[in-house]
C-alpha atoms as a PDB file:
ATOM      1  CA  UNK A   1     101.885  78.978 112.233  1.00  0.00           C
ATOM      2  CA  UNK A   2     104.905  81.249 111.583  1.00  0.00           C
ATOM      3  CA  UNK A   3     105.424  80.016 108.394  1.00  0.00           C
ATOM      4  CA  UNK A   4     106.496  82.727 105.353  1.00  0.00           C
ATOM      5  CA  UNK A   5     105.552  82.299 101.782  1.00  0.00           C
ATOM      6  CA  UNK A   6     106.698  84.418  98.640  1.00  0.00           C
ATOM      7  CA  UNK A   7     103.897  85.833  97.105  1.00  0.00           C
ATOM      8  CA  UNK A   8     105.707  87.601  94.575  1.00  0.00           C
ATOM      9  CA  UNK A   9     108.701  88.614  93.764  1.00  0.00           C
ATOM     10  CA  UNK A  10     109.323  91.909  91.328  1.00  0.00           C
ATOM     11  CA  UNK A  11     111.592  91.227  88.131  1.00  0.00           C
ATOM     12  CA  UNK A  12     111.575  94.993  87.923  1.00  0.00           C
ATOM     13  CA  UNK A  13     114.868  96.428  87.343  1.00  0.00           C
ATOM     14  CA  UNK A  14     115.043  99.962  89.339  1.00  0.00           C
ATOM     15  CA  UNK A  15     112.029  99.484  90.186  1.00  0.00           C
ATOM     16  CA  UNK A  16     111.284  99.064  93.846  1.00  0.00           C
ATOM     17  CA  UNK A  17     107.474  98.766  95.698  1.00  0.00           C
ATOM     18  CA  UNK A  18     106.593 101.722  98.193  1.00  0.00           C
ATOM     19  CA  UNK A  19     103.338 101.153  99.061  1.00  0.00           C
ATOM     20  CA  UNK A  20     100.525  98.246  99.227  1.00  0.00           C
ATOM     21  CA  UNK A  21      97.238  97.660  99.437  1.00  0.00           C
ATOM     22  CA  UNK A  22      94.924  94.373  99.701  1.00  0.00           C
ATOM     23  CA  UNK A  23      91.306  95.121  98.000  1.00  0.00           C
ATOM     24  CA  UNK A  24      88.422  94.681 100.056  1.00  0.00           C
ATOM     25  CA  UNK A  25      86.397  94.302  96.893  1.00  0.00           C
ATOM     26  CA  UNK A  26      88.106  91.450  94.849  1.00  0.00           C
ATOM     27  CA  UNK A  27      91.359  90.708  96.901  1.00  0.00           C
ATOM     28  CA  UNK A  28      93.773  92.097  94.398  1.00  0.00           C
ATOM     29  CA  UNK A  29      96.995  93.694  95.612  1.00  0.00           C
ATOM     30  CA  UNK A  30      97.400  97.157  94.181  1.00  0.00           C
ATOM     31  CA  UNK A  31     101.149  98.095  94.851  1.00  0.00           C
ATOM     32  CA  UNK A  32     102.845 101.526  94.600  1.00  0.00           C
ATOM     33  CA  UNK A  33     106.293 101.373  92.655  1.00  0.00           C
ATOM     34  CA  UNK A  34     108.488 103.932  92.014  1.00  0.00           C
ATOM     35  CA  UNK A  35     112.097 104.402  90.399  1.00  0.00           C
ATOM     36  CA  UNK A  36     114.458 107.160  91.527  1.00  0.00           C
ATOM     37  CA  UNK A  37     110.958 108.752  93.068  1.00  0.00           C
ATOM     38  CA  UNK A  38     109.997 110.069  89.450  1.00  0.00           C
ATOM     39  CA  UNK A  39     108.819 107.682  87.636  1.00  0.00           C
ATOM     40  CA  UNK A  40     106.141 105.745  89.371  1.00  0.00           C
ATOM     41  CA  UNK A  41     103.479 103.388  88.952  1.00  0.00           C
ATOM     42  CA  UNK A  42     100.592 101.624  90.495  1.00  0.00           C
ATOM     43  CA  UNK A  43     100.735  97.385  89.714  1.00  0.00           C
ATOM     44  CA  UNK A  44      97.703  94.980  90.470  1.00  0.00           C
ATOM     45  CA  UNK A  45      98.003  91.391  90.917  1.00  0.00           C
ATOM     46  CA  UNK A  46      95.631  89.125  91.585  1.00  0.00           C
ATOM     47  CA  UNK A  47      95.605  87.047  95.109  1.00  0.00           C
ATOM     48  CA  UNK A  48      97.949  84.763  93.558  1.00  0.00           C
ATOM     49  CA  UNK A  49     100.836  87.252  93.367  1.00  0.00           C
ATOM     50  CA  UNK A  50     100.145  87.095  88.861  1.00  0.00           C
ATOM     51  CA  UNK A  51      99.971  90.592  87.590  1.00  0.00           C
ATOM     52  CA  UNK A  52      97.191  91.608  86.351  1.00  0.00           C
ATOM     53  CA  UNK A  53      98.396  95.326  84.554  1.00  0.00           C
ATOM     54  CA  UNK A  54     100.151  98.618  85.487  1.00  0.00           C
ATOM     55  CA  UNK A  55      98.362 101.965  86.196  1.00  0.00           C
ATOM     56  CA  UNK A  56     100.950 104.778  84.854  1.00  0.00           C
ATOM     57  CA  UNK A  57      99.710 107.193  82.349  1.00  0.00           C
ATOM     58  CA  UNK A  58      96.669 109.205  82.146  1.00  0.00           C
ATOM     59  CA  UNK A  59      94.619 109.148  78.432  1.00  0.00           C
ATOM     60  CA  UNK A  60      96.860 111.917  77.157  1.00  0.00           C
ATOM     61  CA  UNK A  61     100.031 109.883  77.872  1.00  0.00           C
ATOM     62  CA  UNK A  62     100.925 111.476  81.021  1.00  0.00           C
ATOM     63  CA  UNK A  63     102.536 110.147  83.934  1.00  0.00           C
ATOM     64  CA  UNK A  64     100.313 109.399  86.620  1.00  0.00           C
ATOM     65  CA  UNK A  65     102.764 109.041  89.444  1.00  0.00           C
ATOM     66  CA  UNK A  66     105.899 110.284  90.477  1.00  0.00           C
ATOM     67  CA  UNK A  67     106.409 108.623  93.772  1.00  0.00           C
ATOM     68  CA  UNK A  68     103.530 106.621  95.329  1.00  0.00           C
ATOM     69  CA  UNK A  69     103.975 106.990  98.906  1.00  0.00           C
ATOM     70  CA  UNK A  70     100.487 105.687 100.300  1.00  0.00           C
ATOM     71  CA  UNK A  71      97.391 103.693  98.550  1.00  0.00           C
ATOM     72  CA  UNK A  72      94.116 102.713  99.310  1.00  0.00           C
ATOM     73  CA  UNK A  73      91.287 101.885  96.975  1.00  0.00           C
ATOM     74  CA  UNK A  74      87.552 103.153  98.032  1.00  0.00           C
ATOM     75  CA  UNK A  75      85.381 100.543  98.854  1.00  0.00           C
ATOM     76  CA  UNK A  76      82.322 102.334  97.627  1.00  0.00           C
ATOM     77  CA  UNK A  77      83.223 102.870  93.930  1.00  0.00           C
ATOM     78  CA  UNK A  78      86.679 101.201  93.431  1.00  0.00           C
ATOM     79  CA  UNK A  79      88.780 104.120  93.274  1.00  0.00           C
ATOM     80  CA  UNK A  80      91.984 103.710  93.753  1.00  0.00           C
ATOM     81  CA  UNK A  81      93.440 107.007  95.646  1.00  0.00           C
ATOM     82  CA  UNK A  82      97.254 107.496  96.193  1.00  0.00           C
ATOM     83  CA  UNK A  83      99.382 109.729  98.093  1.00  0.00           C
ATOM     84  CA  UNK A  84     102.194 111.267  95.708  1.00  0.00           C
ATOM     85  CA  UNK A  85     104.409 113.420  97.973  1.00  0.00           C
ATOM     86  CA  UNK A  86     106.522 114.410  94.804  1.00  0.00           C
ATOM     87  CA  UNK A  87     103.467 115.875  92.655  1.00  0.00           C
ATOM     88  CA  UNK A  88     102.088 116.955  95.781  1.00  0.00           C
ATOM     89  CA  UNK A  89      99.102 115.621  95.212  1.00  0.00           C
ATOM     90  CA  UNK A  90      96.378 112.770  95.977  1.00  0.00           C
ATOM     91  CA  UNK A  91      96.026 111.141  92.512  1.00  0.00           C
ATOM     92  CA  UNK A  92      93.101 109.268  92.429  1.00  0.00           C
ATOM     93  CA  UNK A  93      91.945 106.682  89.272  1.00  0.00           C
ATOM     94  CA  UNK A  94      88.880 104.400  88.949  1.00  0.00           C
ATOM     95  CA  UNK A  95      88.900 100.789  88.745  1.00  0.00           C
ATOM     96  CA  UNK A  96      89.958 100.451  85.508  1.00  0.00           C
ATOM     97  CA  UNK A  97      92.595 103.474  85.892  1.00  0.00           C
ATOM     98  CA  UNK A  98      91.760 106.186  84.116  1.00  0.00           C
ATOM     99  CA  UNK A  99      91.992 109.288  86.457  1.00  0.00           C
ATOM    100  CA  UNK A 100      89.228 110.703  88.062  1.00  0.00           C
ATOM    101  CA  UNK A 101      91.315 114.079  89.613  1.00  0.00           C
ATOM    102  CA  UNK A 102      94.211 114.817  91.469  1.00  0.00           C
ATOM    103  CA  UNK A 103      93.305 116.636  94.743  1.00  0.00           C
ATOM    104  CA  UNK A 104      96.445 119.688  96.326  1.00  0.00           C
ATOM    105  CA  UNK A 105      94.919 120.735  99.015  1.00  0.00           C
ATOM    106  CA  UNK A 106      92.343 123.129  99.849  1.00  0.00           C
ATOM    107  CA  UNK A 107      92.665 126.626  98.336  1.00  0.00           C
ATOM    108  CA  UNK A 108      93.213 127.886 102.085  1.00  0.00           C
ATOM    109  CA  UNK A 109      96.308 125.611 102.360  1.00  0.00           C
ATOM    110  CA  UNK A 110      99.609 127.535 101.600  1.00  0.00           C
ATOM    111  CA  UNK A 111     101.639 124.003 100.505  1.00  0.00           C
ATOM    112  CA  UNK A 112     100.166 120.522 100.729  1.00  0.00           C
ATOM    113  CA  UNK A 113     102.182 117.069 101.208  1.00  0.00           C
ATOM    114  CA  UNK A 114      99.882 114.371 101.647  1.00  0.00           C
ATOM    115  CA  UNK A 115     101.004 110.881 103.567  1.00  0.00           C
ATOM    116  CA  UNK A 116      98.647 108.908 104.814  1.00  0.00           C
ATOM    117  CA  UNK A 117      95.501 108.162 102.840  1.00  0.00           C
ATOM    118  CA  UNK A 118      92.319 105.777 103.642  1.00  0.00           C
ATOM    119  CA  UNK A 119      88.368 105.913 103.077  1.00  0.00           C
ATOM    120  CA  UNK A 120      85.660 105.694 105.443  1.00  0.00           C
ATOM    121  CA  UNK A 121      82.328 103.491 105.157  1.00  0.00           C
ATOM    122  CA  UNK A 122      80.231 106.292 103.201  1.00  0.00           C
ATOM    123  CA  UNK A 123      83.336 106.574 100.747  1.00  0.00           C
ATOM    124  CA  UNK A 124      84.825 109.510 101.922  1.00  0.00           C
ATOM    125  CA  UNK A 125      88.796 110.307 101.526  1.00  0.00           C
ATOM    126  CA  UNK A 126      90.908 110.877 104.789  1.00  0.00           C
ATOM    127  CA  UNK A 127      94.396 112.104 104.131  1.00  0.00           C
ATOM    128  CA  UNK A 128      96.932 113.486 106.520  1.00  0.00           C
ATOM    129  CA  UNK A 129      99.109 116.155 105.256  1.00  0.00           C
ATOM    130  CA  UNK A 130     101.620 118.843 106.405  1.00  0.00           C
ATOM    131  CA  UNK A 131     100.679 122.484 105.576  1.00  0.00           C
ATOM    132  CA  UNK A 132     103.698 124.794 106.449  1.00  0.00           C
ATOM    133  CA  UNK A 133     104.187 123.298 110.118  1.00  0.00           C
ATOM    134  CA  UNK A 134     101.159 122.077 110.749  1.00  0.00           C
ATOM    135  CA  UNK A 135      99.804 117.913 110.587  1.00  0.00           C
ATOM    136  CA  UNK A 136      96.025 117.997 109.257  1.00  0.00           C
ATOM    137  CA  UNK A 137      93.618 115.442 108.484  1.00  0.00           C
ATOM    138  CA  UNK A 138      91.241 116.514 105.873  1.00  0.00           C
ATOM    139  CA  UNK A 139      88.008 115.186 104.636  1.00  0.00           C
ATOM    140  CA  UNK A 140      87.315 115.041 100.830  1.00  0.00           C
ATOM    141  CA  UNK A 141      83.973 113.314  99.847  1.00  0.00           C
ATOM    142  CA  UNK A 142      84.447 110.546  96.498  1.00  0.00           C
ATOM    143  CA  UNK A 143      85.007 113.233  94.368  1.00  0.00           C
ATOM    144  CA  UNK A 144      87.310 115.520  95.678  1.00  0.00           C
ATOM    145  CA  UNK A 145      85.534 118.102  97.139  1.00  0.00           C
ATOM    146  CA  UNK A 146      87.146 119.012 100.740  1.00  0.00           C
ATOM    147  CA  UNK A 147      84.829 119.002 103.385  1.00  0.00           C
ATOM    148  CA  UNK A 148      86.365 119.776 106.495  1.00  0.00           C
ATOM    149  CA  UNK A 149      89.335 119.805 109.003  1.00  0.00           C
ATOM    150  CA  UNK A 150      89.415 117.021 110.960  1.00  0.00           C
ATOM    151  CA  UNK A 151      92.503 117.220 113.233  1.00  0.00           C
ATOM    152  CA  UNK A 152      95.407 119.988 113.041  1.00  0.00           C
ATOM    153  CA  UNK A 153      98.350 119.392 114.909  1.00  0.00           C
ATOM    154  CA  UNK A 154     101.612 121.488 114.980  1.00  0.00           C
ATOM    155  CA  UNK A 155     104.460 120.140 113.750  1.00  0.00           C
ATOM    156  CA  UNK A 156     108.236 119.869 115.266  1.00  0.00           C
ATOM    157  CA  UNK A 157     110.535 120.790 113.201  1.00  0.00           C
ATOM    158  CA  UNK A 158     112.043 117.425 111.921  1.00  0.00           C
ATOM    159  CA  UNK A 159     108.873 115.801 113.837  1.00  0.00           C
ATOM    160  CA  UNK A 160     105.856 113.838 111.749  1.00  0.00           C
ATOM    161  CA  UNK A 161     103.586 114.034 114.350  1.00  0.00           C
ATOM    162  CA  UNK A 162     101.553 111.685 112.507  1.00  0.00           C
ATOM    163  CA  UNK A 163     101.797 110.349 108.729  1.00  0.00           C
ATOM    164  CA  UNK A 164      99.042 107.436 108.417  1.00  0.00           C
ATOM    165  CA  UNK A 165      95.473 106.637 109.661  1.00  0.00           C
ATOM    166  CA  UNK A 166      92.780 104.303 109.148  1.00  0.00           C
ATOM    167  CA  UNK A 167      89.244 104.194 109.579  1.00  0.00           C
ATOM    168  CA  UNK A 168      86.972 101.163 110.923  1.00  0.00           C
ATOM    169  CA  UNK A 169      83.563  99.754 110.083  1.00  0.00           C
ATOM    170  CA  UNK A 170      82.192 102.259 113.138  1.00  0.00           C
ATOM    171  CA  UNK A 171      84.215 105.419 111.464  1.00  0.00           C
ATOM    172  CA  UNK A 172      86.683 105.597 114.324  1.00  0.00           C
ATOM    173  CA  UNK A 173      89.372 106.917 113.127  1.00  0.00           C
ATOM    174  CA  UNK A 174      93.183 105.301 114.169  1.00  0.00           C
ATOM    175  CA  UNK A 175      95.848 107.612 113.813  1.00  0.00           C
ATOM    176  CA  UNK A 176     100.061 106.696 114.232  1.00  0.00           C
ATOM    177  CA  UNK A 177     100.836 110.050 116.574  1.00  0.00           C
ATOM    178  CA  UNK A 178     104.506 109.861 117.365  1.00  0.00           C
ATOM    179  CA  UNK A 179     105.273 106.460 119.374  1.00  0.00           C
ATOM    180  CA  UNK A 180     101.397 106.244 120.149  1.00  0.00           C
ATOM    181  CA  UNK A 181      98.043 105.306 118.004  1.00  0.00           C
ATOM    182  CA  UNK A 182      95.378 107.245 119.194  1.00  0.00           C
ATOM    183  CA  UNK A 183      91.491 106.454 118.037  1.00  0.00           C
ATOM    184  CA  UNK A 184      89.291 109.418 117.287  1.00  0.00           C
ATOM    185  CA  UNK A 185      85.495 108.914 117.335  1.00  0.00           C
END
């Protein structure tokens, strides 16, 4: 009908929400939060915008996140899987968010910056990334294994040729490429 209603509203000082997510399990929101894109966190809240806790440090008191950029949660086990372009990294947690590994790329891959980030219907990881001047999507299965190239794009300099995908019920794969979305099956 048009009509716009607060959900929730962050009393967060310095703290400001870079990424969300709506699970497909329970509903929860799982939002990506960073300050001065070093000190980040994940939140979940339930459907009614009321927190429910904060994701931040692993079991030896380690930051988690530095800056969530991208966040999905794998409908097949829970996982919660985020793209960290500071760290580098795909940091990915289970339900209750205790970490399960951070992924960097394939030991072929001379740098790794992940962006987008999604899972398909067997539970697999999709994440697009720049490798020196090249866009890739790669394939990880649940535990962060890679498993193959998907797409690999060049890259203009100054260009994303594409940052974020996701995958439908029939594994096509939708892709943001430049002023286009293009669907790979």
């Amino acid at each position: 009908d048009g009509s716009i209603t607060t959900l929730l509203t962050l009393d967060l000082p310095d703290l400001s929400p870079d990424c969300i997510h709506s699970s497909h399990i329970n509903g929860d929101l799982l939002i990506g939060l960073s300050k001065n894109s070093w000190t980040g966190r994940v939140m979940r809240c339930d459907v009614t915008g009321r927190k429910i806790g904060d994701i931040e440090l692993d079991e030896e008191g380690e930051r988690l996140y530095e800056y969530p950029q991208y966040i999905t949660e794998n409908k097949m086990n829970g996982d919660i899987v985020v793209s960290d372009g500071w760290k580098e990294a795909l940091v990915v947690v289970d339900r209750s968010g205790r970490r399960r590994f951070d992924y960097k790329g394939h030991s072929t891959d001379k740098s790794f910056y992940p962006s987008g980030v999604c899972t398909d219907v067997l539970g697999r990881i999709l994440v697009v990334h720049s490798e020196n001047f090249t866009k890739c999507i790669s394939l990880l299965d649940h535990d962060g294994q890679f498993l193959t190239r998907l797409l690999t794009e060049p890259a203009d300099l100054g260009d994303f040729v594409f940052r974020s995908l996701c995958v439908d019920d029939k594994n096509n794969i939708f892709v943001a490429y430049k002023d286009k979305i293009k669907v790979f099956r």
